[in-house]
C-alpha atoms as a PDB file:
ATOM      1  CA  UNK A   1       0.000   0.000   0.000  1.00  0.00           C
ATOM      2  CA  UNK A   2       1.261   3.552  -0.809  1.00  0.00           C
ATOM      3  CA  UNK A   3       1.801   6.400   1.763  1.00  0.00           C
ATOM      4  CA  UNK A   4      -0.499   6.799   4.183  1.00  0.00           C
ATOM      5  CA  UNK A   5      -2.300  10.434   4.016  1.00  0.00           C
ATOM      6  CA  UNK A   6      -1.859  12.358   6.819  1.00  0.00           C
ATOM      7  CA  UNK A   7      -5.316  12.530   9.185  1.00  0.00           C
ATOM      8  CA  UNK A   8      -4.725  16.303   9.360  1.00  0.00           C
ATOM      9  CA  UNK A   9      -4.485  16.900   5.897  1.00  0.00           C
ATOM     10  CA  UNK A  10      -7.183  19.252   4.095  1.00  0.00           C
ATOM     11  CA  UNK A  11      -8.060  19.297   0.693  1.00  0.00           C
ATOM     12  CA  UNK A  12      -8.883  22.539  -0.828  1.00  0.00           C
ATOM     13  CA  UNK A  13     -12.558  22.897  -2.361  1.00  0.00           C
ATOM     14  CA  UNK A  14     -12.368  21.596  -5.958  1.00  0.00           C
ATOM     15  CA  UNK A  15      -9.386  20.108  -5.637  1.00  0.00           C
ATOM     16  CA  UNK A  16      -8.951  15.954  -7.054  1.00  0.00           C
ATOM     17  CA  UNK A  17      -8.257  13.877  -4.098  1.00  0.00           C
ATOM     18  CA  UNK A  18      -4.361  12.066  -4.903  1.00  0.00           C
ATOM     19  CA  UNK A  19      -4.641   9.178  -6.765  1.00  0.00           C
ATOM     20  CA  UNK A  20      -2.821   6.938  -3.429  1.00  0.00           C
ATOM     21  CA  UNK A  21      -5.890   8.005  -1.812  1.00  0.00           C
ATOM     22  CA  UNK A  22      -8.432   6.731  -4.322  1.00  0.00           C
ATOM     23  CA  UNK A  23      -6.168   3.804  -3.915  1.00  0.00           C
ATOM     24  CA  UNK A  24      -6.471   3.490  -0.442  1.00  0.00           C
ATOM     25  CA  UNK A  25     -10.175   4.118  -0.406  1.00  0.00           C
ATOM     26  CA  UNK A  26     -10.541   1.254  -3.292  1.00  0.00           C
ATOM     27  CA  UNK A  27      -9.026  -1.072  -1.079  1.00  0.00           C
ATOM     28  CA  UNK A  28     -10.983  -0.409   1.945  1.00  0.00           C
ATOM     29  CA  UNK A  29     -14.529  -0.866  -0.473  1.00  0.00           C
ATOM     30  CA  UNK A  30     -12.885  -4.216  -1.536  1.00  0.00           C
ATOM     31  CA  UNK A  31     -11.918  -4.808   1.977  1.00  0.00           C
ATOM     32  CA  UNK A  32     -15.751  -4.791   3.057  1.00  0.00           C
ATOM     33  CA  UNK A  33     -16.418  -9.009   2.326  1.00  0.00           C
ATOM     34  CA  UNK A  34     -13.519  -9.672   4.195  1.00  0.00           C
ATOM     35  CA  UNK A  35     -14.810  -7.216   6.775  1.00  0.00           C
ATOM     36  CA  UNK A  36     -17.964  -8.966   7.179  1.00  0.00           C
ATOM     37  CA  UNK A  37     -16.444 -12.541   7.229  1.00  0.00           C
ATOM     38  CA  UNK A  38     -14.397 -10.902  10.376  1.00  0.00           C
ATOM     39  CA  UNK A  39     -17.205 -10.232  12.290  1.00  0.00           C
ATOM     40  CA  UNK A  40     -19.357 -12.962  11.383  1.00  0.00           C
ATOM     41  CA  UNK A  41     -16.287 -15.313  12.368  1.00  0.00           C
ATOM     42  CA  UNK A  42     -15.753 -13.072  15.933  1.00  0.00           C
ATOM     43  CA  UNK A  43     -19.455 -13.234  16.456  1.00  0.00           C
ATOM     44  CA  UNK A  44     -19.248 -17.143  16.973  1.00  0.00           C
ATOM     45  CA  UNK A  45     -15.602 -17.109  18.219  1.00  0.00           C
ATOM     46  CA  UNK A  46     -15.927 -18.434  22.347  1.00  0.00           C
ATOM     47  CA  UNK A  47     -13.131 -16.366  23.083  1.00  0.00           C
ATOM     48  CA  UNK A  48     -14.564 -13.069  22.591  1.00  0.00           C
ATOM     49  CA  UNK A  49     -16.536 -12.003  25.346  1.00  0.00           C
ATOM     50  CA  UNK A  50     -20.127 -12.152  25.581  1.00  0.00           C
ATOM     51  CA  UNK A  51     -21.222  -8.888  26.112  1.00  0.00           C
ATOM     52  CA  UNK A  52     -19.349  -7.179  23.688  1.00  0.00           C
ATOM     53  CA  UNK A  53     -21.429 -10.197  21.322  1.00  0.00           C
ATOM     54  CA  UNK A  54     -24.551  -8.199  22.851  1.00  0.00           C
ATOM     55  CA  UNK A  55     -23.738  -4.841  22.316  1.00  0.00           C
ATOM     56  CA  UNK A  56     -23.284  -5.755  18.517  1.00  0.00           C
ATOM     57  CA  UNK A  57     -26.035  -7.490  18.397  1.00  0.00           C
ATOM     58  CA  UNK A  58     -28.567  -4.507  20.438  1.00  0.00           C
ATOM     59  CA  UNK A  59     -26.948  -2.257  17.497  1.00  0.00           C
ATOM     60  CA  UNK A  60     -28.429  -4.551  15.092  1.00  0.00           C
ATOM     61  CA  UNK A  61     -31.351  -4.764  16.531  1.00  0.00           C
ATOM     62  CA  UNK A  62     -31.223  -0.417  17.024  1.00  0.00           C
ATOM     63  CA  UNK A  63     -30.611  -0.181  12.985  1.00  0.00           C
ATOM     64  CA  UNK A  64     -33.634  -2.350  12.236  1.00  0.00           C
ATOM     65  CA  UNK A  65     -35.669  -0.899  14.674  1.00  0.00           C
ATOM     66  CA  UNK A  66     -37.977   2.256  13.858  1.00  0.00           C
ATOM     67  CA  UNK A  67     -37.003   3.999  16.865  1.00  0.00           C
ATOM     68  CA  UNK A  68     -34.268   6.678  16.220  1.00  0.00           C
ATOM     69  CA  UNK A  69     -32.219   9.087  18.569  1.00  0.00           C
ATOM     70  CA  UNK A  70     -32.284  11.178  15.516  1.00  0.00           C
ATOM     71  CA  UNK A  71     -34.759  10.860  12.953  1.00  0.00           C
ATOM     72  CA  UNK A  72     -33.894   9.118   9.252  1.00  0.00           C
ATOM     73  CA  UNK A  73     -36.013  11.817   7.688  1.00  0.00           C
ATOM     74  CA  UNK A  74     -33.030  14.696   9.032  1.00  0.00           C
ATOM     75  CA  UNK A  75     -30.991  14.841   6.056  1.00  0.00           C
ATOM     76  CA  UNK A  76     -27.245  13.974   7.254  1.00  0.00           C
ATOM     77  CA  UNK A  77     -27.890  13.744  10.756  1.00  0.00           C
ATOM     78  CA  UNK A  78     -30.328  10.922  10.595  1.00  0.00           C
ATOM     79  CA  UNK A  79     -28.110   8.534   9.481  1.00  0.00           C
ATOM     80  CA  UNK A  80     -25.044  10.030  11.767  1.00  0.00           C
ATOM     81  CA  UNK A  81     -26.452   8.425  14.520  1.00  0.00           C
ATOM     82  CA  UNK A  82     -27.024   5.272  12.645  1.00  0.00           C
ATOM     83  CA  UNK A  83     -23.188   5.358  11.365  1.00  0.00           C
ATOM     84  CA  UNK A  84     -21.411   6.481  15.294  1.00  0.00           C
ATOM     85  CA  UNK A  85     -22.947   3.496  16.513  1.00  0.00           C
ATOM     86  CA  UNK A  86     -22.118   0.884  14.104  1.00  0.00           C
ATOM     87  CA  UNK A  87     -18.416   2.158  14.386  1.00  0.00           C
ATOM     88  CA  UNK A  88     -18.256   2.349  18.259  1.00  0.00           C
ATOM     89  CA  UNK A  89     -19.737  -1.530  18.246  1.00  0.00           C
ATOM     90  CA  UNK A  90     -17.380  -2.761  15.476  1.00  0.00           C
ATOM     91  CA  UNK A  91     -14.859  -0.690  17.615  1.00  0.00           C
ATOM     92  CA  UNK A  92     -15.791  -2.515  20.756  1.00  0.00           C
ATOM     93  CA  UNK A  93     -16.111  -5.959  19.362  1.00  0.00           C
ATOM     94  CA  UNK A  94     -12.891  -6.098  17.548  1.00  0.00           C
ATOM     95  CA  UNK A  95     -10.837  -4.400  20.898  1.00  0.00           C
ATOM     96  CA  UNK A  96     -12.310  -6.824  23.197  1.00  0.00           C
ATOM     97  CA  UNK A  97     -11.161  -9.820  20.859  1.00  0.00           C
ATOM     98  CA  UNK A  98      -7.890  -9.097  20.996  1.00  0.00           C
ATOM     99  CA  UNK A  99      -5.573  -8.780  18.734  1.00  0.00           C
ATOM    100  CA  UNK A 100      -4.686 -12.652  18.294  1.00  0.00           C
ATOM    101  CA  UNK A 101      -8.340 -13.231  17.427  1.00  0.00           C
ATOM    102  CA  UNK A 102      -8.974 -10.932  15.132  1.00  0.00           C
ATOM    103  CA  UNK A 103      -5.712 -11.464  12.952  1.00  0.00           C
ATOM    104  CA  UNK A 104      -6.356 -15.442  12.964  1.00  0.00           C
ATOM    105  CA  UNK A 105      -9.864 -14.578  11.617  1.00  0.00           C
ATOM    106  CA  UNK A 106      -9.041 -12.266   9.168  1.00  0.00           C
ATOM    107  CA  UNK A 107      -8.169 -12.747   5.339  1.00  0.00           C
ATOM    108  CA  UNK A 108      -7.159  -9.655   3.732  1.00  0.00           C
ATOM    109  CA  UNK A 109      -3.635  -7.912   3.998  1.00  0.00           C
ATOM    110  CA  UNK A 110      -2.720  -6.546   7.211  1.00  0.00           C
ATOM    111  CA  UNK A 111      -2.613  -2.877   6.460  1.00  0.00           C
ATOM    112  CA  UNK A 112      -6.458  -2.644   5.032  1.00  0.00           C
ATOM    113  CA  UNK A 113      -7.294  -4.295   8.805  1.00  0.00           C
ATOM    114  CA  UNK A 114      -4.830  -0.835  10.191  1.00  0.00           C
ATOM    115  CA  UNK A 115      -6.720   1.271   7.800  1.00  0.00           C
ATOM    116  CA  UNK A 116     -10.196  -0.393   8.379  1.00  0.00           C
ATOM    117  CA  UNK A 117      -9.573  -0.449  12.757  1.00  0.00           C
ATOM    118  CA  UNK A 118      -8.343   3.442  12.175  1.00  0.00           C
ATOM    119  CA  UNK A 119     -11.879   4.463  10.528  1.00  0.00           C
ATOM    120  CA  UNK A 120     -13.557   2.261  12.797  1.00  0.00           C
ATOM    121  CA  UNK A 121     -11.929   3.925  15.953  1.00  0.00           C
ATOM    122  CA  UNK A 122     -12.387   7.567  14.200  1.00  0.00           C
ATOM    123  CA  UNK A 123     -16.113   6.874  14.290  1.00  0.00           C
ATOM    124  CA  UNK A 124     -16.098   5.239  17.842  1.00  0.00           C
ATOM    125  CA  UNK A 125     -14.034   8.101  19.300  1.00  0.00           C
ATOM    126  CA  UNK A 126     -17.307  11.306  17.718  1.00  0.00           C
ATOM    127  CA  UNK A 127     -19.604   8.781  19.913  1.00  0.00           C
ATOM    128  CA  UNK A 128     -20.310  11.309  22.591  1.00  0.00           C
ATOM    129  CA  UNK A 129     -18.997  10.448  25.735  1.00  0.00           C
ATOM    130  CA  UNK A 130     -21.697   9.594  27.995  1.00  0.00           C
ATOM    131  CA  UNK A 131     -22.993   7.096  25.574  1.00  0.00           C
ATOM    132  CA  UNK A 132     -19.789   5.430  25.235  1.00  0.00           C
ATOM    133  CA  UNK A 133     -19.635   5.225  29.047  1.00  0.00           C
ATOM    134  CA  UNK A 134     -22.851   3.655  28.829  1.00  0.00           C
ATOM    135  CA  UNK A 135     -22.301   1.215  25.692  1.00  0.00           C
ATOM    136  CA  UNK A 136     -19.232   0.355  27.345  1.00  0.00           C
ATOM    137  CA  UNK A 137     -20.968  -0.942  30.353  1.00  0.00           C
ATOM    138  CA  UNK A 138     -23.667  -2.812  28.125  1.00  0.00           C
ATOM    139  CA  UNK A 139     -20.589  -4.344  26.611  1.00  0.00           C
ATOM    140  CA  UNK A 140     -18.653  -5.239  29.385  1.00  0.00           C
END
C-alpha cells in the first residue's frame, strides 16, 4: 500500500483527491467481504466475550428498529447516529477480541485491517462520551 495520508491533511474545495488516496479508499470498499467474514467469524468465536457479542447485536437490533435518537427523515444527521454506533460496536467488538483473534480470523492484507480499525476507531471516538460510558458498560 502507498503512503499513508496524513489525518490532518485538508483538501482545498475543488481540488482531485491524490490518486494513493483513491487507492487506499478502493481497497478499503474491496476490503468490506472480508470485513464482514471478520465479524461474522468473531461473532461465533468463544473467546470473545459475551457482552461485547450483545452490544453488537442490540446495534443490530437499534438499525432495524424504527425507533431513532435522531430521525432518518433529518438529512445527514439521521443517518449520523445510525453510522457512530455501528463504528463504536465494530470498535468494541474487535478491541475486546484481541488482537490474536482478530488477525487469525481475518483474510485480507494486514494494512487494510490498520486502515479499516483506524476508521472504525475515528467513528467510535465522535460517539459522545456519555454514551460510550454507557455502551461500554452494556458491553462489558
Amino acid at each position: 500500500m502507498s503512503e499513508p495520508v496524513p489525518p490532518d491533511h485538508i483538501y482545498p474545495p475543488g481540488s482531485d483527491v491524490p490518486v494513493p488516496t483513491r487507492a487506499m479508499l478502493k481497497e478499503a470498499i474491496l476490503a468490506l467481504p472480508n470485513l464482514l467474514k471478520l465479524l461474522a467469524r468473531l461473532m461465533r468465536d468463544p473467546r470473545v466475550p459475551r457482552r461485547s457479542k450483545i452490544l453488537v447485536g442490540a446495534t443490530l437490533a437499534y438499525l432495524a428498529s424504527p425507533i431513532d435518537l435522531l430521525p432518518d427523515a433529518l438529512p445527514v444527521l439521521g443517518q449520523t447516529d445510525d453510522v457512530l454506533l455501528v463504528a463504536f460496536a465494530l470498535s468494541h467488538l474487535i478491541r475486546t477480541a484481541g488482537e490474536e483473534v482478530v488477525v487469525g480470523h481475518w483474510d485480507g492484507a494486514q494494512d487494510i485491517l490498520q486502515l479499516i480499525r483506524g476508521i472504525v476507531d475515528f467513528g467510535a471516538g465522535l460517539v459522545p462520551r456519555r454514551l460510550r460510558a454507557l455502551l461500554g458498560r452494556l458491553g462489558g
